[in-house]
C-alpha atoms as a PDB file:
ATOM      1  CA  UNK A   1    -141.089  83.222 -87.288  1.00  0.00           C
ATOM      2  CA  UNK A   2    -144.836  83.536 -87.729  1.00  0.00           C
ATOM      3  CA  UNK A   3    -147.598  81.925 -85.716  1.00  0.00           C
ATOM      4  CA  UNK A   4    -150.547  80.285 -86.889  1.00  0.00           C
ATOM      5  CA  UNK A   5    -153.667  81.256 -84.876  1.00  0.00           C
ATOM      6  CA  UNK A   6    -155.660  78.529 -86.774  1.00  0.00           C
ATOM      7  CA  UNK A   7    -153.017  76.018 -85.726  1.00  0.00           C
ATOM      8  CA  UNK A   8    -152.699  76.856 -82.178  1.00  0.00           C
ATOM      9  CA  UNK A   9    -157.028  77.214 -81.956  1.00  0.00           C
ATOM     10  CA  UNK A  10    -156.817  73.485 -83.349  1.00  0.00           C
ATOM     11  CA  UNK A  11    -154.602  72.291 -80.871  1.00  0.00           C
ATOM     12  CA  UNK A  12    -156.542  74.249 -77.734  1.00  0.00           C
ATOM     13  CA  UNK A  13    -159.700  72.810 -78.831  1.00  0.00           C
ATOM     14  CA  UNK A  14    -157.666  69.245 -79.047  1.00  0.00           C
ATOM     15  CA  UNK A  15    -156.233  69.435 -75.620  1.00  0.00           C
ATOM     16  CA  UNK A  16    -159.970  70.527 -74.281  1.00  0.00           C
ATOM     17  CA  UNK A  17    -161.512  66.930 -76.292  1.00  0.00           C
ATOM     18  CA  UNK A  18    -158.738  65.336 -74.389  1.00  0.00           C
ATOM     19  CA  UNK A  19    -159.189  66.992 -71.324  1.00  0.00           C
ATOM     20  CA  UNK A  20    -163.115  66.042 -70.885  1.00  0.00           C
ATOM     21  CA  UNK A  21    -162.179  62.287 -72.337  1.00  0.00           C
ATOM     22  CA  UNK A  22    -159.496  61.745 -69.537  1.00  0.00           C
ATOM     23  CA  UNK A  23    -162.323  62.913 -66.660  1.00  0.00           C
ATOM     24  CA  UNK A  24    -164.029  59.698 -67.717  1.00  0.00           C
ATOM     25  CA  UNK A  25    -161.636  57.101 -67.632  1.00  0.00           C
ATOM     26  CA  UNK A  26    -161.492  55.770 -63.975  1.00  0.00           C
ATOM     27  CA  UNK A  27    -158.631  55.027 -61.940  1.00  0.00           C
ATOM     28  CA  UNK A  28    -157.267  51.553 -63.910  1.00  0.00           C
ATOM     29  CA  UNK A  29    -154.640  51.233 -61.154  1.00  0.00           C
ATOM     30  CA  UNK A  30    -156.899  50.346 -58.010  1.00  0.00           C
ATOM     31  CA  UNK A  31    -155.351  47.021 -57.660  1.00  0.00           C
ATOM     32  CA  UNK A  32    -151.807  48.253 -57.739  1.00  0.00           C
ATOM     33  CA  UNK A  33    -152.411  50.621 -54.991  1.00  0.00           C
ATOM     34  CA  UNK A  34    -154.223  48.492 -52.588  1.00  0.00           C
ATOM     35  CA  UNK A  35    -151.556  46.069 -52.946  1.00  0.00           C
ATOM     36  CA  UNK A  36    -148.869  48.785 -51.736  1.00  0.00           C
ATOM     37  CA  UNK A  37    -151.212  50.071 -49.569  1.00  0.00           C
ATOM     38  CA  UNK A  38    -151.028  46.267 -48.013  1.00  0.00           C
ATOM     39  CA  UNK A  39    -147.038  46.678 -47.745  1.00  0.00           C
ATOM     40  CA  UNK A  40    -147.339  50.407 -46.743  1.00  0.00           C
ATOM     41  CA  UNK A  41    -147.394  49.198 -42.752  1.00  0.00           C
ATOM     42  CA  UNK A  42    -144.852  47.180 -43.001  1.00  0.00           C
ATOM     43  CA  UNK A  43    -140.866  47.531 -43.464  1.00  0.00           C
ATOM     44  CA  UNK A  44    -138.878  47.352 -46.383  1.00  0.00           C
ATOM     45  CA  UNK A  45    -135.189  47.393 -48.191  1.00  0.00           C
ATOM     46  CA  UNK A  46    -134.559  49.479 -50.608  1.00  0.00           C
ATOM     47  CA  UNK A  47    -131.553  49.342 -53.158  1.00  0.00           C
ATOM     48  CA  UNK A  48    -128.902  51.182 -52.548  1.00  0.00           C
ATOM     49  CA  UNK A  49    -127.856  51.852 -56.223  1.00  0.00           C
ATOM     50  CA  UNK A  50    -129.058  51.109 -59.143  1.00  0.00           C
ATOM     51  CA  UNK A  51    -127.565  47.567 -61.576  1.00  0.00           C
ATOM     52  CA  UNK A  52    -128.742  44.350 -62.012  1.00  0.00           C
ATOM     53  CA  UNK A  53    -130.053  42.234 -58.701  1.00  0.00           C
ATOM     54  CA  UNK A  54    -129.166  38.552 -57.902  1.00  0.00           C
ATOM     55  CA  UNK A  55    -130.890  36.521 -55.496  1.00  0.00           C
ATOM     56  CA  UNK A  56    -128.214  33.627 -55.089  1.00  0.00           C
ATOM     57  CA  UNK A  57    -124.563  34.180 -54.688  1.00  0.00           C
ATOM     58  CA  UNK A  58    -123.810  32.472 -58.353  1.00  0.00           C
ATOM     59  CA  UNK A  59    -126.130  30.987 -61.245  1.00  0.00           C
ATOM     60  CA  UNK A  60    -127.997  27.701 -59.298  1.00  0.00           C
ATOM     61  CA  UNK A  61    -126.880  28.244 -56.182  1.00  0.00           C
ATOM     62  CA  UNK A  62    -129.295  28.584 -53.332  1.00  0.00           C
ATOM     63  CA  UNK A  63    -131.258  32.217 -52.876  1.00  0.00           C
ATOM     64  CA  UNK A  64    -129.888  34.180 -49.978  1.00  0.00           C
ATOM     65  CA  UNK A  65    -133.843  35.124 -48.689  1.00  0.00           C
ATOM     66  CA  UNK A  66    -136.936  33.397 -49.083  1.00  0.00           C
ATOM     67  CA  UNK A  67    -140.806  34.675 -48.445  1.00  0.00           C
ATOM     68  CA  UNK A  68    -140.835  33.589 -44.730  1.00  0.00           C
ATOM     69  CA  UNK A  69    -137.096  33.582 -43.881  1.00  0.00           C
ATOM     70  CA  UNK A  70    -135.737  34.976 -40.405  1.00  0.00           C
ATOM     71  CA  UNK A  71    -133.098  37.495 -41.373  1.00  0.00           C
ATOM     72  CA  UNK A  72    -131.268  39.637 -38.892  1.00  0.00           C
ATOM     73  CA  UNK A  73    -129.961  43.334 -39.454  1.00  0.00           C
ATOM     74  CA  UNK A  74    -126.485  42.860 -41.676  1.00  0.00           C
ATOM     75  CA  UNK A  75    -127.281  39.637 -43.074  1.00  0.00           C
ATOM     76  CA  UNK A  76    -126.936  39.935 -46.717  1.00  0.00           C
ATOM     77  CA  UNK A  77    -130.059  39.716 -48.646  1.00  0.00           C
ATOM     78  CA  UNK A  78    -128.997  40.169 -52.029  1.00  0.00           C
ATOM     79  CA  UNK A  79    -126.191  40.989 -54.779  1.00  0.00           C
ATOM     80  CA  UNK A  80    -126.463  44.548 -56.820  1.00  0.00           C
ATOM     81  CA  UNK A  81    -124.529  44.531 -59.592  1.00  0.00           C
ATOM     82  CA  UNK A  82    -122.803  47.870 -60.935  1.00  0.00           C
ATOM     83  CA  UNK A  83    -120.198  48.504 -63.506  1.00  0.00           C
ATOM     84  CA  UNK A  84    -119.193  44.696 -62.878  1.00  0.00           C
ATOM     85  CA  UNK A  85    -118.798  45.161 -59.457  1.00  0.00           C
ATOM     86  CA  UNK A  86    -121.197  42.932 -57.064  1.00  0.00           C
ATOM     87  CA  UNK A  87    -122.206  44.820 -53.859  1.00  0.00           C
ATOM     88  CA  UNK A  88    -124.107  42.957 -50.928  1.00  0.00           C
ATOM     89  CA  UNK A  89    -126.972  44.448 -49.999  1.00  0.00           C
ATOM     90  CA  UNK A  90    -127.235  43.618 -45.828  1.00  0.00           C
ATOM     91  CA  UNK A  91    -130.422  43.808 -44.101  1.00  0.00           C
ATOM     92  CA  UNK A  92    -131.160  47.151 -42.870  1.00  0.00           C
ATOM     93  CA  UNK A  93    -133.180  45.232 -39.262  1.00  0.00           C
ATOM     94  CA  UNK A  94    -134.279  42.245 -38.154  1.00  0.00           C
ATOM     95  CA  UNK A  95    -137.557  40.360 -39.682  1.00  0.00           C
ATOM     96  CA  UNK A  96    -139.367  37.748 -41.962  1.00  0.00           C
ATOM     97  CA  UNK A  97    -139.567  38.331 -44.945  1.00  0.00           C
ATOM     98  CA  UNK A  98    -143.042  38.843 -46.131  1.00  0.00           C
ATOM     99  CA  UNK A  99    -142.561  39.559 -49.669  1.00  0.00           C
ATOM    100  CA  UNK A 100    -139.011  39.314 -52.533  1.00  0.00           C
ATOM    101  CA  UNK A 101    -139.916  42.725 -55.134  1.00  0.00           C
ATOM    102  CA  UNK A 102    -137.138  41.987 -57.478  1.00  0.00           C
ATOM    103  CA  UNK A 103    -136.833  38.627 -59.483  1.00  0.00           C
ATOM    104  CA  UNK A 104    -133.329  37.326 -60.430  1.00  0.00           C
ATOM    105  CA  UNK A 105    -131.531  39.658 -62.682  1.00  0.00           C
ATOM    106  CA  UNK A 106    -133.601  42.210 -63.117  1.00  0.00           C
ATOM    107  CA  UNK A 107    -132.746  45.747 -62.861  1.00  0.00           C
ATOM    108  CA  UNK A 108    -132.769  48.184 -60.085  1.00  0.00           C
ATOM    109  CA  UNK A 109    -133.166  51.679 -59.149  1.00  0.00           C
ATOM    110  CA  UNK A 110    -131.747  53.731 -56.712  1.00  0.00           C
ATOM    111  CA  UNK A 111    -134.708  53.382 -53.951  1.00  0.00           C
ATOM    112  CA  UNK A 112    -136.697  50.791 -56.007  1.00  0.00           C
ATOM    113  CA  UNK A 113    -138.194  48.123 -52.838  1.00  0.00           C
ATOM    114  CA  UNK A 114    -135.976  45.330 -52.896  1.00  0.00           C
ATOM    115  CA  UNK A 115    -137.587  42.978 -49.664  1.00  0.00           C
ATOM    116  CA  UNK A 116    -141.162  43.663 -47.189  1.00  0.00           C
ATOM    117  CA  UNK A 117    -139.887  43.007 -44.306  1.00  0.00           C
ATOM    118  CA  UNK A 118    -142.715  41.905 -40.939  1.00  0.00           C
END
């Protein structure tokens, strides 16, 4: 298989435009990280595995957490859903709740912030 120089110059001289273009853009994300930088202090639950997270124990039914709800360490503060299993996520302390991540039925990751925790 035979190179082309002229090919490969073209691209090198592309990625160089596009290098000196992207040192002008500034950082679009600021809000983003102040807001996690807000949460940073503070203590969180993570998912345990990834699916599909519930907020109520059935469609209509009350939410198990609330922003501003006491919860204590085992309580369970959501459903993960995984190969049509539901698995309770419990509380991994005690605290208010200061912020819900997730909304209802939307998917997780392994990790992903579920609940900020006071």
């Amino acid at each position: 298989m035979e190179i082309d120089k002229k090919i490969i110059l073209k691209l090198l001289k592309s990625l160089e435009e596009l290098k000196g273009s992207i040192k002008d853009i500034k950082d679009v994300n600021l809000e983003e990280k102040s807001i996690q930088e807000d949460f940073s202090a503070d203590e969180s639950i993570n998912s345990p595995i990834v699916g599909t997270a519930y907020l109520a124990p059935e469609p209509g039914a009350k939410k198990f957490v609330e922003v501003g709800s006491k919860i204590k360490k085992g309580d369970t503060v959501m459903i993960i859903e995984a190969m049509k299993t539901m698995n309770h996520v419990p509380s991994s302390q005690n605290g208010v709740v200061k912020k819900v991540c997730v909304n209802d039925g939307e998917p997780v990751e392994f990790g992903q912030k579920l609940i900020i925790l006071e």
